[in-house]
PDB file of N, CA and C in Angstrom:
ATOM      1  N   UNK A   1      28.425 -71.575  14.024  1.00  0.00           N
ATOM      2  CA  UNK A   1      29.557 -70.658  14.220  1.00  0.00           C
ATOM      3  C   UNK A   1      29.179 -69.284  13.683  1.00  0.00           C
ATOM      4  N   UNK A   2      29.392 -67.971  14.262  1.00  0.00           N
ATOM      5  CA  UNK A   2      29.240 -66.708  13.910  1.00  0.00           C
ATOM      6  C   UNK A   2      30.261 -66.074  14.104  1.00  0.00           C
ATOM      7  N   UNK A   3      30.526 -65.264  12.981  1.00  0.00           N
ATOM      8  CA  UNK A   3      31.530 -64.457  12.638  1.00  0.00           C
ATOM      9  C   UNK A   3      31.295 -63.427  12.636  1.00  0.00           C
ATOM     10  N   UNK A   4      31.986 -61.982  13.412  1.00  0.00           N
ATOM     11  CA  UNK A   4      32.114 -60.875  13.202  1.00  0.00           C
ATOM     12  C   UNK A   4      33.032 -60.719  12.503  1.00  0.00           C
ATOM     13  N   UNK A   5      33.161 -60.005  11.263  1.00  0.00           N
ATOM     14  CA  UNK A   5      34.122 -59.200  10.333  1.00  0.00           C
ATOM     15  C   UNK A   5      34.051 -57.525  10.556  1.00  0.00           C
ATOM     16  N   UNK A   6      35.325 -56.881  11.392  1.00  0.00           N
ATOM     17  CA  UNK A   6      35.411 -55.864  11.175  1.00  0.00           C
ATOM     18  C   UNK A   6      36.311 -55.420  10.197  1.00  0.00           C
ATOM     19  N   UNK A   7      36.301 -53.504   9.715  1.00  0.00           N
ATOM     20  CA  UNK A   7      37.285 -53.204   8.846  1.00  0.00           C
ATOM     21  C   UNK A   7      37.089 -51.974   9.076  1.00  0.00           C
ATOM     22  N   UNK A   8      37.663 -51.394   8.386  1.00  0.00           N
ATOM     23  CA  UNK A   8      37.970 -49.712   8.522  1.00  0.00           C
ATOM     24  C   UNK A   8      38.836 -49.300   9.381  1.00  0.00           C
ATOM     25  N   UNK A   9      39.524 -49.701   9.789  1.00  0.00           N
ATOM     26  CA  UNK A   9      40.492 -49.449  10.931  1.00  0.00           C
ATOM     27  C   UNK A   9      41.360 -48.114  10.395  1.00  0.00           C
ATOM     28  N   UNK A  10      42.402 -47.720  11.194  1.00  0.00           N
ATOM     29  CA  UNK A  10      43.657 -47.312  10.815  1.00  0.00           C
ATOM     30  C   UNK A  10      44.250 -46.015  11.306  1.00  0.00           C
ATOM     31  N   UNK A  11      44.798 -45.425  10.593  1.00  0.00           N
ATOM     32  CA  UNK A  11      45.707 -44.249  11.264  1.00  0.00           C
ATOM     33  C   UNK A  11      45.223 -43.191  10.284  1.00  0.00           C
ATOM     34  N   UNK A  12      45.267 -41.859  11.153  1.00  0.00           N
ATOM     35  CA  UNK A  12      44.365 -40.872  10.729  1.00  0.00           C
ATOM     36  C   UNK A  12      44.999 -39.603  12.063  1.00  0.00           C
ATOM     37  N   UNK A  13      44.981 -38.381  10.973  1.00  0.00           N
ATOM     38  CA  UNK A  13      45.454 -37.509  11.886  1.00  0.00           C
ATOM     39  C   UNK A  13      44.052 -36.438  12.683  1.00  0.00           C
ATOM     40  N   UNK A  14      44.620 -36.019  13.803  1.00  0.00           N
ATOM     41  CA  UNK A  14      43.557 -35.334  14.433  1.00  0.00           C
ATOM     42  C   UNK A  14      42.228 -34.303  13.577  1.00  0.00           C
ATOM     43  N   UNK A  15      41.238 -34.573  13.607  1.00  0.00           N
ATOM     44  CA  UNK A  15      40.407 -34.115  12.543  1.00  0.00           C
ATOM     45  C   UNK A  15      39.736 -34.965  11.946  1.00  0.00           C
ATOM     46  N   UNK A  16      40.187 -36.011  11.753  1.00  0.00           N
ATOM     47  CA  UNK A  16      40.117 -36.833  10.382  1.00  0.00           C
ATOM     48  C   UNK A  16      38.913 -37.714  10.557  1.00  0.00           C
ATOM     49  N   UNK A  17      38.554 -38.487   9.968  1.00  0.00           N
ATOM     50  CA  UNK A  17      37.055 -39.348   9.784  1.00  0.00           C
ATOM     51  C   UNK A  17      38.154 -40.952   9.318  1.00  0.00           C
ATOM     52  N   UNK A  18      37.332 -41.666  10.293  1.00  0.00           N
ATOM     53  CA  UNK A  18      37.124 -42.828   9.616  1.00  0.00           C
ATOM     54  C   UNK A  18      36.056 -43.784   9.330  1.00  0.00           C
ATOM     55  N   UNK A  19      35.265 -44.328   9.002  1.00  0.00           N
ATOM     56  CA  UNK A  19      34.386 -45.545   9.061  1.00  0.00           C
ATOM     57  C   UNK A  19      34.822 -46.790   9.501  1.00  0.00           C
ATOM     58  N   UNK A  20      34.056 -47.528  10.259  1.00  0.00           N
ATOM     59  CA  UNK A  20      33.902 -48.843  11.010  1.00  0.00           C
ATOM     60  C   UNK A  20      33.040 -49.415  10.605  1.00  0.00           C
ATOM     61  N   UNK A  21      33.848 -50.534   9.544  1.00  0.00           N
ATOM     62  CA  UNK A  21      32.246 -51.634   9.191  1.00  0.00           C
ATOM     63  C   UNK A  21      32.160 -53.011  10.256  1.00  0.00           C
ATOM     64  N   UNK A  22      30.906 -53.792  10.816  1.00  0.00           N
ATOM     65  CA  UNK A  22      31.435 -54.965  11.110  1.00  0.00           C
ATOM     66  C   UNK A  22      30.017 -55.490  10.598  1.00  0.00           C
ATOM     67  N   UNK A  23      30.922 -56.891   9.632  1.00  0.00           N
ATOM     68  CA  UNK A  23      29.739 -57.743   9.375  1.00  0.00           C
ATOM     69  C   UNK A  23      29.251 -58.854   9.895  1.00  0.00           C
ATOM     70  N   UNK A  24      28.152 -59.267  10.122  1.00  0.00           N
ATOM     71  CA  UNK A  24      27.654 -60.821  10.899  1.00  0.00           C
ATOM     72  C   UNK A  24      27.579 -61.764  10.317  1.00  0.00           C
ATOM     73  N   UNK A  25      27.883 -63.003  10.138  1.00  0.00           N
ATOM     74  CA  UNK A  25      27.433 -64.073   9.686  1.00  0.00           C
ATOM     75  C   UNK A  25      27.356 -65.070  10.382  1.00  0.00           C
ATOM     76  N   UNK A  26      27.026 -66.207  10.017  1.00  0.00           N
ATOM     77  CA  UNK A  26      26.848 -67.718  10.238  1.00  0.00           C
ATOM     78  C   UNK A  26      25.737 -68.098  10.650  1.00  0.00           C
ATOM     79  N   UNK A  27      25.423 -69.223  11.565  1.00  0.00           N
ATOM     80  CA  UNK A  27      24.083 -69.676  11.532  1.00  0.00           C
ATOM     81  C   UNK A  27      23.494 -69.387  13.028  1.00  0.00           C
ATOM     82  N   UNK A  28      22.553 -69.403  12.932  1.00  0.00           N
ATOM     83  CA  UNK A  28      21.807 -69.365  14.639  1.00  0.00           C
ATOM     84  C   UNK A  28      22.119 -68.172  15.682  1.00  0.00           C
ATOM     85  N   UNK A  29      21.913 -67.112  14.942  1.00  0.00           N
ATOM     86  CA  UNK A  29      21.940 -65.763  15.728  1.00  0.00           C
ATOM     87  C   UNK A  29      21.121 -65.184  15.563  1.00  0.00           C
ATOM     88  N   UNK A  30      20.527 -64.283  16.653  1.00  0.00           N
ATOM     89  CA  UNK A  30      19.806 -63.189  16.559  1.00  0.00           C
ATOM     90  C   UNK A  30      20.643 -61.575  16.890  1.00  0.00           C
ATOM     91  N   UNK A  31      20.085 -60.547  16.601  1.00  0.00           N
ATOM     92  CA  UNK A  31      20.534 -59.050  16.191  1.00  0.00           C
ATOM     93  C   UNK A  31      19.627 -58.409  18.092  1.00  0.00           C
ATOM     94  N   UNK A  32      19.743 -58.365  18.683  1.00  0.00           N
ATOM     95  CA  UNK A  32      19.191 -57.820  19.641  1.00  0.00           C
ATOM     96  C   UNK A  32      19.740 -56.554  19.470  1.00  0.00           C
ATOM     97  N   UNK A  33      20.814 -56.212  19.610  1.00  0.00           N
ATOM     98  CA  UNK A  33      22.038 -54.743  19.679  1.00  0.00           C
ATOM     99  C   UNK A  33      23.522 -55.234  18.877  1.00  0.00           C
ATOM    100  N   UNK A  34      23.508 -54.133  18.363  1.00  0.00           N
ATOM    101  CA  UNK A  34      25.504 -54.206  17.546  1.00  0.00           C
ATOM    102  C   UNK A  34      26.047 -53.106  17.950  1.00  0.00           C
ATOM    103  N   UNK A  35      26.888 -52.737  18.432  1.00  0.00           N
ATOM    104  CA  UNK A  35      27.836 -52.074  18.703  1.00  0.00           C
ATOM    105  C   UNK A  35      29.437 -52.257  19.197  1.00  0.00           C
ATOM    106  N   UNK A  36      29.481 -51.184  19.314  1.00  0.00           N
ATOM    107  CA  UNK A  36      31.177 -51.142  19.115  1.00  0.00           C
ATOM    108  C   UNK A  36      31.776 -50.807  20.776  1.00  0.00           C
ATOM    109  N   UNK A  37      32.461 -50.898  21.290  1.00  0.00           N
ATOM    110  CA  UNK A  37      33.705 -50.977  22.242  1.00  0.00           C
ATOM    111  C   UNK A  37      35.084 -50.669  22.084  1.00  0.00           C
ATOM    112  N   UNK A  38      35.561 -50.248  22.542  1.00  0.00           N
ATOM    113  CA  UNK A  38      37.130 -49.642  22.800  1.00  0.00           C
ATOM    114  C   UNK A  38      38.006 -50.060  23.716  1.00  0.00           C
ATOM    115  N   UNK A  39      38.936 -49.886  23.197  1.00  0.00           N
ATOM    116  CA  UNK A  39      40.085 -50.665  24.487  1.00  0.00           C
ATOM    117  C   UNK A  39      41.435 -49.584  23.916  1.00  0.00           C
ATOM    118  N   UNK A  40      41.663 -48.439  25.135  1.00  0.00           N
ATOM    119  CA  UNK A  40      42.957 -48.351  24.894  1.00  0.00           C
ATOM    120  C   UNK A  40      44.544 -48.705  25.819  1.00  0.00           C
ATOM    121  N   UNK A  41      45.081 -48.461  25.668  1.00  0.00           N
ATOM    122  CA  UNK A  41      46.292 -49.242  26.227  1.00  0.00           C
ATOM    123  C   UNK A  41      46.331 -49.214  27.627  1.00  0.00           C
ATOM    124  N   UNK A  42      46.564 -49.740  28.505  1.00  0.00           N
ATOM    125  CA  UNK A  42      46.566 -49.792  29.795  1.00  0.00           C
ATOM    126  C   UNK A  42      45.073 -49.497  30.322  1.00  0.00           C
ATOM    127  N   UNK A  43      44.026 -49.271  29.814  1.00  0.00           N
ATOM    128  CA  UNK A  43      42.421 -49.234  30.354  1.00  0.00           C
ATOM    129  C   UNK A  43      41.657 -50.297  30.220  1.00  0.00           C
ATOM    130  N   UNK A  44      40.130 -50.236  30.619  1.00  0.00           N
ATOM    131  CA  UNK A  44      39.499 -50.798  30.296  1.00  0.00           C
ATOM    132  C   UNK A  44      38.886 -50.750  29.330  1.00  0.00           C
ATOM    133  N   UNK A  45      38.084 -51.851  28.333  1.00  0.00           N
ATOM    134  CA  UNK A  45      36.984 -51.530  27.291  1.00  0.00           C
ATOM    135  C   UNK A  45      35.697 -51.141  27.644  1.00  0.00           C
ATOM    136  N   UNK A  46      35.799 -50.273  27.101  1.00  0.00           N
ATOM    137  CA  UNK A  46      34.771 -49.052  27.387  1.00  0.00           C
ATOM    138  C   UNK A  46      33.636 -49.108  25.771  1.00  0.00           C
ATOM    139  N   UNK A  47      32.099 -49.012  26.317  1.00  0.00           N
ATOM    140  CA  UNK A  47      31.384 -48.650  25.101  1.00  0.00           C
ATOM    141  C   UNK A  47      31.650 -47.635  24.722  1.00  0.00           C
ATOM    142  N   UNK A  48      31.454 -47.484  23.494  1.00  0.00           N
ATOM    143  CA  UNK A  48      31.320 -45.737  22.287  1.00  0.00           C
ATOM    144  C   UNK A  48      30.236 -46.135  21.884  1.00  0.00           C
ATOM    145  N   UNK A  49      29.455 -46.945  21.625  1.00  0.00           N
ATOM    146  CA  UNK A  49      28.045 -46.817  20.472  1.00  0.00           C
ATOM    147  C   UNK A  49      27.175 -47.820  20.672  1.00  0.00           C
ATOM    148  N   UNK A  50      26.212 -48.096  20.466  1.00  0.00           N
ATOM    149  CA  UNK A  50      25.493 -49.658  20.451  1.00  0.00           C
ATOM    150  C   UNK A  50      23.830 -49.073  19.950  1.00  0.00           C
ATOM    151  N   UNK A  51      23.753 -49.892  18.996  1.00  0.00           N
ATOM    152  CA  UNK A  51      22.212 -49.246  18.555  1.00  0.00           C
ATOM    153  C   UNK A  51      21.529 -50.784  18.442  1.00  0.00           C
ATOM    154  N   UNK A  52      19.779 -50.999  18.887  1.00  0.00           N
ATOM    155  CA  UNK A  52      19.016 -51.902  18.676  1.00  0.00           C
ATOM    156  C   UNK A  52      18.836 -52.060  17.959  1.00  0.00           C
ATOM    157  N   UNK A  53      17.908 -53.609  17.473  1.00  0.00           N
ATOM    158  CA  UNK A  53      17.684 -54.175  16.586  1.00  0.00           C
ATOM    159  C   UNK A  53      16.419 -52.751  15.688  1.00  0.00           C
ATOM    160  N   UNK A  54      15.516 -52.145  16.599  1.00  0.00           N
ATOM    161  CA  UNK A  54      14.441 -51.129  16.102  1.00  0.00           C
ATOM    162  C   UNK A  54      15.400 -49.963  16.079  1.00  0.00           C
ATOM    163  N   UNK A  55      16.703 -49.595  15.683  1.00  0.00           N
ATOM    164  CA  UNK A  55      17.733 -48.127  15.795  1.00  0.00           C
ATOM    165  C   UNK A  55      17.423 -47.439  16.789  1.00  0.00           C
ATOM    166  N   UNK A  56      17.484 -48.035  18.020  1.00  0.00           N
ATOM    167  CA  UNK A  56      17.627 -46.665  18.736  1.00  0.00           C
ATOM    168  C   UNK A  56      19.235 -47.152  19.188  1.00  0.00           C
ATOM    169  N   UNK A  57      20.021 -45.598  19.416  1.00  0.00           N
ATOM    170  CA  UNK A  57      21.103 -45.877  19.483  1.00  0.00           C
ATOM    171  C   UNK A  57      21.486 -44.863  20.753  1.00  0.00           C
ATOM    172  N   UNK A  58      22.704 -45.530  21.671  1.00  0.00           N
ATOM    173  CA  UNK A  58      23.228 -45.074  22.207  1.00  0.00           C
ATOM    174  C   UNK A  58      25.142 -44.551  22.092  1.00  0.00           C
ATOM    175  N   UNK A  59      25.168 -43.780  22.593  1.00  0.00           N
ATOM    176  CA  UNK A  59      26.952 -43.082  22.925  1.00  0.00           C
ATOM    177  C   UNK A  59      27.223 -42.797  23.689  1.00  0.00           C
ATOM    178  N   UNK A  60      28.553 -43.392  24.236  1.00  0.00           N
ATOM    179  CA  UNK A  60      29.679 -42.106  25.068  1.00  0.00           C
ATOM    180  C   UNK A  60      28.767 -41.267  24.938  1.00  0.00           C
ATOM    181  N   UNK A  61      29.351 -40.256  26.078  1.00  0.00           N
ATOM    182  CA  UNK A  61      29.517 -38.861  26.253  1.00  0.00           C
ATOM    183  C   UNK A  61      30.601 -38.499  25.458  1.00  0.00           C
ATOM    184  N   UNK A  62      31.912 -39.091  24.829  1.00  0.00           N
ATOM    185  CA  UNK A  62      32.798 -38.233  25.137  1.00  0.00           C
ATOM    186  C   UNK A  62      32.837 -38.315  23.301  1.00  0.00           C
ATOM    187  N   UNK A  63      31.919 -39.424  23.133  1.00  0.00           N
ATOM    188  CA  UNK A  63      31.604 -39.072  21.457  1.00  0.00           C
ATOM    189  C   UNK A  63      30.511 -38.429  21.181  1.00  0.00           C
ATOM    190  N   UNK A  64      29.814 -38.304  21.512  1.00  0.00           N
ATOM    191  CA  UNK A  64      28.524 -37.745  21.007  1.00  0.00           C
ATOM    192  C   UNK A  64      28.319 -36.320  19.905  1.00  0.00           C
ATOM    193  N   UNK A  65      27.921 -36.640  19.157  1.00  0.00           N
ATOM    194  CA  UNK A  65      28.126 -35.353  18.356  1.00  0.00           C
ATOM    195  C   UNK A  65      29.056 -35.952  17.441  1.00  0.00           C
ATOM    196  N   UNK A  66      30.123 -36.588  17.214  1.00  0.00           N
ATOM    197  CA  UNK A  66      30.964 -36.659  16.459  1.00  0.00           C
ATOM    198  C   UNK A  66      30.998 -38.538  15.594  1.00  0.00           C
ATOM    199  N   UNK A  67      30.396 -38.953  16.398  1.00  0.00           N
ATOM    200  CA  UNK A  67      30.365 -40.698  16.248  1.00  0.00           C
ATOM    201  C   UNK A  67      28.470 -40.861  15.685  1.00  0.00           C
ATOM    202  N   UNK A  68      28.693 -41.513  14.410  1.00  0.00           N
ATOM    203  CA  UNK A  68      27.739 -41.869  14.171  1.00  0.00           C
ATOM    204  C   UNK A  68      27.317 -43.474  13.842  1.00  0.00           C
ATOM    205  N   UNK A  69      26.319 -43.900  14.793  1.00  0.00           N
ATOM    206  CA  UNK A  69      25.909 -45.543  14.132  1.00  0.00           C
ATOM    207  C   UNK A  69      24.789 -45.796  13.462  1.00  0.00           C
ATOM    208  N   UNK A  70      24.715 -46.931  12.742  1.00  0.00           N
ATOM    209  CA  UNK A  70      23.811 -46.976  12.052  1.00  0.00           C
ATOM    210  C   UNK A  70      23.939 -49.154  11.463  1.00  0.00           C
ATOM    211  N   UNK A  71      22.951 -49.292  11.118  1.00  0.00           N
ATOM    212  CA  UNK A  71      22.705 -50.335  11.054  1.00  0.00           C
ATOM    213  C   UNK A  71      22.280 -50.950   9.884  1.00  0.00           C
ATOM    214  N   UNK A  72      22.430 -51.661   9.245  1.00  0.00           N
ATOM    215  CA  UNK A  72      21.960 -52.438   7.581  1.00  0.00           C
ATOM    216  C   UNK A  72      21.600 -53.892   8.285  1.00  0.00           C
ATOM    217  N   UNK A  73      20.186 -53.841   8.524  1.00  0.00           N
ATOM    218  CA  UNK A  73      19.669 -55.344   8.947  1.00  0.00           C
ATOM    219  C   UNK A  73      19.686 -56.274   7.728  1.00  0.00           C
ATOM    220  N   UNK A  74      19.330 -56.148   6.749  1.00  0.00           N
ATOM    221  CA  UNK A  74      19.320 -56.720   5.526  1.00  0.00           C
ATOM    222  C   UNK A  74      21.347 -57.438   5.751  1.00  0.00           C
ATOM    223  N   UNK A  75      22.147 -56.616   5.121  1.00  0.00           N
ATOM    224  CA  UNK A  75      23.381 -56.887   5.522  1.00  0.00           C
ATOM    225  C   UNK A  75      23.762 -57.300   6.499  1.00  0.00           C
ATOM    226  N   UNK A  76      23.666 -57.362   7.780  1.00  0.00           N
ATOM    227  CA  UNK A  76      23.273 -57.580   9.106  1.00  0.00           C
ATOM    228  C   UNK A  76      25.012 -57.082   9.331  1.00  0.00           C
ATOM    229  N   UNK A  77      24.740 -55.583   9.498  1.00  0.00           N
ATOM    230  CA  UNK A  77      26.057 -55.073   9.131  1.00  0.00           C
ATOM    231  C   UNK A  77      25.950 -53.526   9.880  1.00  0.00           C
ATOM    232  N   UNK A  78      27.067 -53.659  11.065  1.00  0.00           N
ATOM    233  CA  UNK A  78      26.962 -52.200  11.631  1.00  0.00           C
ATOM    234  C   UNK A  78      28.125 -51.024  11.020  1.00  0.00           C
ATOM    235  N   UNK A  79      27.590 -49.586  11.401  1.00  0.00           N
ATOM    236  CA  UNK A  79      28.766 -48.827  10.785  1.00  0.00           C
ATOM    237  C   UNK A  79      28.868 -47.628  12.022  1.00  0.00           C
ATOM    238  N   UNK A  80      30.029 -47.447  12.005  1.00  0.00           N
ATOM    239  CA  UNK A  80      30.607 -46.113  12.595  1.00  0.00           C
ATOM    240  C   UNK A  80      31.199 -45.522  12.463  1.00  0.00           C
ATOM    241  N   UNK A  81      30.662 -44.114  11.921  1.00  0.00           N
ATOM    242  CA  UNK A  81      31.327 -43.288  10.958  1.00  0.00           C
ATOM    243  C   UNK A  81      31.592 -42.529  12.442  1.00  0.00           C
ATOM    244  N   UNK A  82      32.994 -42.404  12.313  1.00  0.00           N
ATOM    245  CA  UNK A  82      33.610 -41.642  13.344  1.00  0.00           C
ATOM    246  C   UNK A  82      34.521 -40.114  12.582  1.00  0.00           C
ATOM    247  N   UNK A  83      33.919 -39.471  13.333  1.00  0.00           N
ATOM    248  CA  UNK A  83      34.122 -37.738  12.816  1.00  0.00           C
ATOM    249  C   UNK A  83      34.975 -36.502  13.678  1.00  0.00           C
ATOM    250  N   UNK A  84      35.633 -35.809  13.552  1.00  0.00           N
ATOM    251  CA  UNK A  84      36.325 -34.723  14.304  1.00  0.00           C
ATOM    252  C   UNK A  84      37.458 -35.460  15.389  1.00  0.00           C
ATOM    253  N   UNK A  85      38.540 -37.219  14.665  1.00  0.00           N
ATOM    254  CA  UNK A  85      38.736 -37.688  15.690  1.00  0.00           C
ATOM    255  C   UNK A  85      39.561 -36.794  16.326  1.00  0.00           C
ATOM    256  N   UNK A  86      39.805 -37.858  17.829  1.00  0.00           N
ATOM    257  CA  UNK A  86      40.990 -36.982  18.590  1.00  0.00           C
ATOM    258  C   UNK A  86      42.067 -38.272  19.145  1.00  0.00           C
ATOM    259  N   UNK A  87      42.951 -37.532  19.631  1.00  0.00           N
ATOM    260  CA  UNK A  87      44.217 -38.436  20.097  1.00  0.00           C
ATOM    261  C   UNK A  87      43.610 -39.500  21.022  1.00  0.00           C
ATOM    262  N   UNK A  88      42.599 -39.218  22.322  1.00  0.00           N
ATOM    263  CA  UNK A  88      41.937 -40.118  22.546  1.00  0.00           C
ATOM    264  C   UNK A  88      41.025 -40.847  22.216  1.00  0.00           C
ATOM    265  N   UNK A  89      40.903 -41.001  21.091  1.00  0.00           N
ATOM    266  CA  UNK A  89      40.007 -42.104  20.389  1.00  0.00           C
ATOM    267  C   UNK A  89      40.665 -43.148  19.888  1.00  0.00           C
ATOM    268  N   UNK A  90      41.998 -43.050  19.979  1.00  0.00           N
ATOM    269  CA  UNK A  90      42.852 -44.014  19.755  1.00  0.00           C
ATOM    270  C   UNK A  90      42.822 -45.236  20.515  1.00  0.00           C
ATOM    271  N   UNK A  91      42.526 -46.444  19.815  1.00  0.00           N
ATOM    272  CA  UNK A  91      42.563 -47.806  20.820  1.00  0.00           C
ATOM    273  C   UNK A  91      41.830 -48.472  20.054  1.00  0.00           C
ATOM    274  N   UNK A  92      41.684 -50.287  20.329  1.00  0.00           N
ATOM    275  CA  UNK A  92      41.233 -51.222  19.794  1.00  0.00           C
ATOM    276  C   UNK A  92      39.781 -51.162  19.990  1.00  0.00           C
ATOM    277  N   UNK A  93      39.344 -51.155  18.894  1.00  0.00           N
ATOM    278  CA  UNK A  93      37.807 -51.137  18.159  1.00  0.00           C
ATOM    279  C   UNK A  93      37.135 -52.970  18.148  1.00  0.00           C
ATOM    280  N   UNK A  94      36.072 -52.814  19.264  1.00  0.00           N
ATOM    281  CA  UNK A  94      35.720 -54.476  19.119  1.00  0.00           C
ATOM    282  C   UNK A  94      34.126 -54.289  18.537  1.00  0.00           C
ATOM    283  N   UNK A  95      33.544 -54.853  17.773  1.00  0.00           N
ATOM    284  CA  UNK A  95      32.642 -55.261  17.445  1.00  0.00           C
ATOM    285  C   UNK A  95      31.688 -55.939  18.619  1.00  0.00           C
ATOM    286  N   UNK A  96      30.730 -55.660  18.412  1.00  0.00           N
ATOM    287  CA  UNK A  96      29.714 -56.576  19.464  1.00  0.00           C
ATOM    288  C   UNK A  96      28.532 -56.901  18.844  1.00  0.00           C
ATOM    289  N   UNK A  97      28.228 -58.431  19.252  1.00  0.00           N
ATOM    290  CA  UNK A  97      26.455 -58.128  19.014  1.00  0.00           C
ATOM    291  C   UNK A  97      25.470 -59.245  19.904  1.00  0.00           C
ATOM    292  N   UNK A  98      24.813 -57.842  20.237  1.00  0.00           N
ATOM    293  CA  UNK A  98      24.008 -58.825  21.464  1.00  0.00           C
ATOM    294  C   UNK A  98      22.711 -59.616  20.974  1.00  0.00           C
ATOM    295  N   UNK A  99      22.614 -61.209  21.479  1.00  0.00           N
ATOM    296  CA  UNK A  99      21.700 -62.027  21.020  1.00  0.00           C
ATOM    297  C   UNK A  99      20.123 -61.616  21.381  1.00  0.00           C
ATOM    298  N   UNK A 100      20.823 -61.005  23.089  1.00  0.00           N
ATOM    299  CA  UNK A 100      18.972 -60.866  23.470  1.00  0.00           C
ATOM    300  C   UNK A 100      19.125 -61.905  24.883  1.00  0.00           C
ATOM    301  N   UNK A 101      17.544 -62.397  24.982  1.00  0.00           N
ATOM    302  CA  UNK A 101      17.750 -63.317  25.918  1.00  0.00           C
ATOM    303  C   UNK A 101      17.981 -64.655  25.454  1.00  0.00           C
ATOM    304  N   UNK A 102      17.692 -65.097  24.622  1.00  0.00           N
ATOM    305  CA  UNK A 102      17.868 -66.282  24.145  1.00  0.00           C
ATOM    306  C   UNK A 102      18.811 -66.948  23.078  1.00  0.00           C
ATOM    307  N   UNK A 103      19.944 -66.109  23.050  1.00  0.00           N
ATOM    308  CA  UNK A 103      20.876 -66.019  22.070  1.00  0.00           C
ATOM    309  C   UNK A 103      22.320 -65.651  22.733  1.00  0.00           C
ATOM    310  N   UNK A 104      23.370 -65.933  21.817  1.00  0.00           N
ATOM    311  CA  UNK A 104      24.671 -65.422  22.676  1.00  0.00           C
ATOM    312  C   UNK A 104      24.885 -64.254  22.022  1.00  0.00           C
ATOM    313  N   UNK A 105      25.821 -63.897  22.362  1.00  0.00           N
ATOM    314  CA  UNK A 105      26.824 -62.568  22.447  1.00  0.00           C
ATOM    315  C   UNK A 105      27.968 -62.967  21.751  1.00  0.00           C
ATOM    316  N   UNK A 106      28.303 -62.304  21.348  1.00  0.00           N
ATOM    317  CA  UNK A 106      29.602 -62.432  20.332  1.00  0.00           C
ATOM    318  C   UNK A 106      30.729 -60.926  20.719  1.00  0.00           C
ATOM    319  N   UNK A 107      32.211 -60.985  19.914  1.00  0.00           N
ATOM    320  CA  UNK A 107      32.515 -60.317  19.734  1.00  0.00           C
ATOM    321  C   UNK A 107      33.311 -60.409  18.529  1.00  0.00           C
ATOM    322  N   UNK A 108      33.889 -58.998  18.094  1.00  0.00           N
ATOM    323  CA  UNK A 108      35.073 -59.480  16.951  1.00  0.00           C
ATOM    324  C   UNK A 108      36.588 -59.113  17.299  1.00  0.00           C
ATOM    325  N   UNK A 109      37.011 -59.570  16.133  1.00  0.00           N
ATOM    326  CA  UNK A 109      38.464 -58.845  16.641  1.00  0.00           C
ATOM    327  C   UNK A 109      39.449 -58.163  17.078  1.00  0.00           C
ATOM    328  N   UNK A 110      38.708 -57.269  16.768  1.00  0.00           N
ATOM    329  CA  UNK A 110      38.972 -55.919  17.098  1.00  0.00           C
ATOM    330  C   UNK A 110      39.987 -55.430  15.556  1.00  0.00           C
ATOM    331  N   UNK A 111      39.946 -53.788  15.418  1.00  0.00           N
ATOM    332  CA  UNK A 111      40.121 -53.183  14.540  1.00  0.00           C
ATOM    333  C   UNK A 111      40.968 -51.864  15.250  1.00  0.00           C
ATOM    334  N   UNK A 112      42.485 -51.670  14.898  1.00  0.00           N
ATOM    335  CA  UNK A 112      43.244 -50.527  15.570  1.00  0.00           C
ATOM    336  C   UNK A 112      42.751 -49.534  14.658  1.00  0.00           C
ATOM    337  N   UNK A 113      42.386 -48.305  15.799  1.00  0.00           N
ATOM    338  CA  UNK A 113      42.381 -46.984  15.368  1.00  0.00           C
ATOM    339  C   UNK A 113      43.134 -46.228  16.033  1.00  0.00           C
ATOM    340  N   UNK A 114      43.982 -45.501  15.203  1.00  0.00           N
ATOM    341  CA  UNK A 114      45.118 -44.291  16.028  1.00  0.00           C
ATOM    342  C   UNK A 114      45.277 -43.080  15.464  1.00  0.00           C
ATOM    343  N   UNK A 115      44.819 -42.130  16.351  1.00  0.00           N
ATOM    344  CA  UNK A 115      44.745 -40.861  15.932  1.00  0.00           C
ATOM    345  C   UNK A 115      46.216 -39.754  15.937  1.00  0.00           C
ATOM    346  N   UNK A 116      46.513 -39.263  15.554  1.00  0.00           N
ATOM    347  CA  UNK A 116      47.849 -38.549  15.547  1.00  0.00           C
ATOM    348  C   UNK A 116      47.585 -37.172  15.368  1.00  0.00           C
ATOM    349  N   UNK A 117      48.654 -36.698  16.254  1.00  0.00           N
ATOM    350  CA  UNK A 117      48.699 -35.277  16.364  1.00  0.00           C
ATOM    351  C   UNK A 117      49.829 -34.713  15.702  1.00  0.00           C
TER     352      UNK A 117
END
């Protein structure tokens, strides 16, 4: 069984910073990619971030510049320090992490972020 633990969630006014931790555990996984996903109300989930097991990382367009990921393999623990938010960045924050080819995929719970104007 593998567990994603996210946190950092929450409410934050336009400008504002939050961090996104999500941690991995349990047995029989591999780290291929971790990243994060979005879901806001009536859309689809959409990527914002996903960086490899060697950091290379990808973003949105519509974050770039402002969203940062980063990775603690040791911890086996992703972060996204999210910066300059805006009203549309508001929506459910899912955790991901991809096995690779020979491994599953997971997700987590997801984590609400809502930005206010």
């Amino acid at each position: 069984q593998v567990q994603l633990v996210e946190s950092g969630g929450g409410s934050v006014q336009v400008g504002g910073s939050l961090r996104l931790s999500c941690a991995a555990s349990g047995n029989r996984f591999s780290i291929e990619t971790m990243g994060w996903y979005r879901q806001a109300p009536g859309k689809q989930r959409e990527l914002v971030s996903v960086i490899s097991s060697d950091s290379v990382t990808t973003y949105a367009d519509s974050v770039k510049g402002r969203f940062t990921i980063s990775i603690d393999k040791d911890k086996k623990t992703v972060y996204l320090q999210m910066n300059s938010l805006k009203p549309e960045d508001t929506g459910v924050y899912y955790c991901h992490l991809g096995g690779g080819t020979w491994y599953p995929n997971y997700w987590g719970q997801g984590t609400q972020v809502t930005v206010s104007s």
